[in-house]
C-alpha atoms as a PDB file:
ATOM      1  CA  UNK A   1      77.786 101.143  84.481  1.00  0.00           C
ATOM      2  CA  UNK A   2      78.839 102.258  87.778  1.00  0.00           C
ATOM      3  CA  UNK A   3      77.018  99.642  89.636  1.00  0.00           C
ATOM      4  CA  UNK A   4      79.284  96.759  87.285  1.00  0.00           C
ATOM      5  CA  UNK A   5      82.761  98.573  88.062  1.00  0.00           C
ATOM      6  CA  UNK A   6      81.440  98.163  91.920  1.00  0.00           C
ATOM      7  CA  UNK A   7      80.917  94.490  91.773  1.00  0.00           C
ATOM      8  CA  UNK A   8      83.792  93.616  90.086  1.00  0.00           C
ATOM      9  CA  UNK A   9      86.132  95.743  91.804  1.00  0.00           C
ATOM     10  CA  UNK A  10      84.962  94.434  95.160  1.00  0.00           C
ATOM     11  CA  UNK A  11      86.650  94.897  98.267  1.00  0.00           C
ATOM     12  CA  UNK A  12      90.497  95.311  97.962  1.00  0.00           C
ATOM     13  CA  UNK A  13      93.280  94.430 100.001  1.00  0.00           C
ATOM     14  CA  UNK A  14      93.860  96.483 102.737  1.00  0.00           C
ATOM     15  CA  UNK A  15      96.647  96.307 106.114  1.00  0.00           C
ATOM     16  CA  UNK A  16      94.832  95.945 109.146  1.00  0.00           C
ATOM     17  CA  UNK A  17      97.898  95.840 111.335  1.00  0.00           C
ATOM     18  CA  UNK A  18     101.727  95.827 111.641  1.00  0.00           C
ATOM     19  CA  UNK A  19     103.163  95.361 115.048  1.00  0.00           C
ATOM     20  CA  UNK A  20     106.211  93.768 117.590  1.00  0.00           C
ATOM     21  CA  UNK A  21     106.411  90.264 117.774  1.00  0.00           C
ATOM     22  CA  UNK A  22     108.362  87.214 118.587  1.00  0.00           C
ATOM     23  CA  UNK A  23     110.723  85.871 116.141  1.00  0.00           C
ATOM     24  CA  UNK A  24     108.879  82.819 113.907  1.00  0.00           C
ATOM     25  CA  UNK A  25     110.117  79.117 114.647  1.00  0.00           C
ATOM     26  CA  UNK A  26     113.045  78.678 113.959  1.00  0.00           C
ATOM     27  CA  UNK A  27     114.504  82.193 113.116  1.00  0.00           C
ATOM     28  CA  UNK A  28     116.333  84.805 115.450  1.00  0.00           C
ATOM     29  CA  UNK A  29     117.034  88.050 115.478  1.00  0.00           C
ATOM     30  CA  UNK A  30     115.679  91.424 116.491  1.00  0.00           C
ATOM     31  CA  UNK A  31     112.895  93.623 115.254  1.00  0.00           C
ATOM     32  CA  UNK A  32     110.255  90.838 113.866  1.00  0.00           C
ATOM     33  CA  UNK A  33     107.250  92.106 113.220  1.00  0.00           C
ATOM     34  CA  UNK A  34     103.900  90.580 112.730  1.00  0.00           C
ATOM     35  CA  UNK A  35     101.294  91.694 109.978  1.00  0.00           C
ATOM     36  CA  UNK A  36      97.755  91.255 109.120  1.00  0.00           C
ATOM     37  CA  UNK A  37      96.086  92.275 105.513  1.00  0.00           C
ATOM     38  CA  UNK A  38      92.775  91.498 104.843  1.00  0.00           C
ATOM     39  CA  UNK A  39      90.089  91.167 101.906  1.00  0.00           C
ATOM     40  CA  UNK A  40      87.249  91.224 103.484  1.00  0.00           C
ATOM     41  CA  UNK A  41      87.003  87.465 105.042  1.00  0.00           C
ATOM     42  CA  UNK A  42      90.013  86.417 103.841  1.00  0.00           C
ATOM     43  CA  UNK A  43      93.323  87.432 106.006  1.00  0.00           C
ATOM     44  CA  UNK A  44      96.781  86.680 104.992  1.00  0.00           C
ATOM     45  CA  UNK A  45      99.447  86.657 107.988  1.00  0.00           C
ATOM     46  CA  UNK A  46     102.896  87.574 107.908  1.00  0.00           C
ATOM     47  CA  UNK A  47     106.229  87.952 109.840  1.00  0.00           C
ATOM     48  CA  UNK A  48     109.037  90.570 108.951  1.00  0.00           C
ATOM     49  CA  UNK A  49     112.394  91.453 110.030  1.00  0.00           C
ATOM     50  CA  UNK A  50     113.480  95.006 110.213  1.00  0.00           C
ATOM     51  CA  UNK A  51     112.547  98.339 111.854  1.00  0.00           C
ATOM     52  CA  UNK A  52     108.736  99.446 112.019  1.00  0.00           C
ATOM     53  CA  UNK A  53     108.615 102.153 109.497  1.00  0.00           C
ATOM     54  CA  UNK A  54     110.676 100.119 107.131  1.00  0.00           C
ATOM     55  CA  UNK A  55     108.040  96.663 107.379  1.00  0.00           C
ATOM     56  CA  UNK A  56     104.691  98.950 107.149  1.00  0.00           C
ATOM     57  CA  UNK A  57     106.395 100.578 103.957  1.00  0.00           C
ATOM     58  CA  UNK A  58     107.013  96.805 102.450  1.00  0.00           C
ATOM     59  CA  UNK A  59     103.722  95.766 103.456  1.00  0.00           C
ATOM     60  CA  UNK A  60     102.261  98.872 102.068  1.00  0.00           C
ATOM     61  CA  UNK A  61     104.058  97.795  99.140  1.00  0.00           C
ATOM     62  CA  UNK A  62     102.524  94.260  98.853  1.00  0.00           C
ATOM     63  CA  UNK A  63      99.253  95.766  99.428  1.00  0.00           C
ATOM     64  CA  UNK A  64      99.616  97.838  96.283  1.00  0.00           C
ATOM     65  CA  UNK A  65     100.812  95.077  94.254  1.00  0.00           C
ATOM     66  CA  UNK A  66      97.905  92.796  95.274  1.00  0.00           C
ATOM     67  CA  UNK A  67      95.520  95.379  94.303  1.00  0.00           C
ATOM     68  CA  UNK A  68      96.739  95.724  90.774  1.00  0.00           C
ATOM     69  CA  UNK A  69      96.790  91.948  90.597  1.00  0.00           C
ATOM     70  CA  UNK A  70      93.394  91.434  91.546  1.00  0.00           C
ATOM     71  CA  UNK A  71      92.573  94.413  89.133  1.00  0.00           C
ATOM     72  CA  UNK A  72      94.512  93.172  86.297  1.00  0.00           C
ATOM     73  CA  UNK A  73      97.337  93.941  84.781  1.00  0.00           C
ATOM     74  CA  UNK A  74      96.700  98.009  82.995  1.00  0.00           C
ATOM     75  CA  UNK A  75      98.636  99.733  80.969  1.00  0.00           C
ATOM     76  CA  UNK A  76     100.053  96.862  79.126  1.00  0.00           C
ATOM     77  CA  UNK A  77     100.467  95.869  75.490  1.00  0.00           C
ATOM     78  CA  UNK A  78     100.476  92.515  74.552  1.00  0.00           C
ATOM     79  CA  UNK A  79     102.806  92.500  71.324  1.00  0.00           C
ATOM     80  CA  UNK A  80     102.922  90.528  68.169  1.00  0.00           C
ATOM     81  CA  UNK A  81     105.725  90.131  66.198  1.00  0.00           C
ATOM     82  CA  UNK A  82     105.436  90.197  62.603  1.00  0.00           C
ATOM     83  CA  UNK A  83     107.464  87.969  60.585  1.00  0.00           C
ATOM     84  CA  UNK A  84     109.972  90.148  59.059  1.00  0.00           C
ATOM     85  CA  UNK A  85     109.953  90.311  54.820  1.00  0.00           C
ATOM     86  CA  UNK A  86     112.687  88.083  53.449  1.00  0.00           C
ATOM     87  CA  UNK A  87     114.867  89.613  51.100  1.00  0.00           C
ATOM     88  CA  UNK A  88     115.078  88.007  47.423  1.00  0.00           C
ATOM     89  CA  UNK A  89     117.767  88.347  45.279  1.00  0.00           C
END
């Protein structure tokens, strides 16, 4: 069993960095930052305005929530309603 949970939870999502750069084409402003997460092969590539401690929390954030995605959604119920008894008089 513990071989199965390691192939399908795989590699996850992790930040490889968060750093100064220019501002993308087209923008302006101050305090752009450039970010890198990665799943193994796969990188996604990002830009973000704001101070550095602020971004890597964010990105941190969007981490997490690609983690649980790729995971699947726990802890939730999927709910029926049931028709509801009509009343005869």
């Amino acid at each position: 069993m513990i071989e199965q949970t390691a192939v399908v939870l795989g590699q996850g999502y992790e930040i490889v960095s968060v750093g100064p750069a220019e501002p993308p084409t087209g923008t302006e402003g101050v305090d752009w930052h450039l970010y890198v997460i990665a799943q193994g092969a796969n990188r996604i590539e990002g830009h973000r305005q704001g101070k550095l401690k602020a971004v890597t929390l964010a990105v941190e954030e969007i981490v997490a929530q690609l983690n649980e995605r790729r995971l699947g959604k726990r802890g939730r119920v999927n709910l029926v309603p049931t028709p509801k008894k009509s009343v005869q008089k």
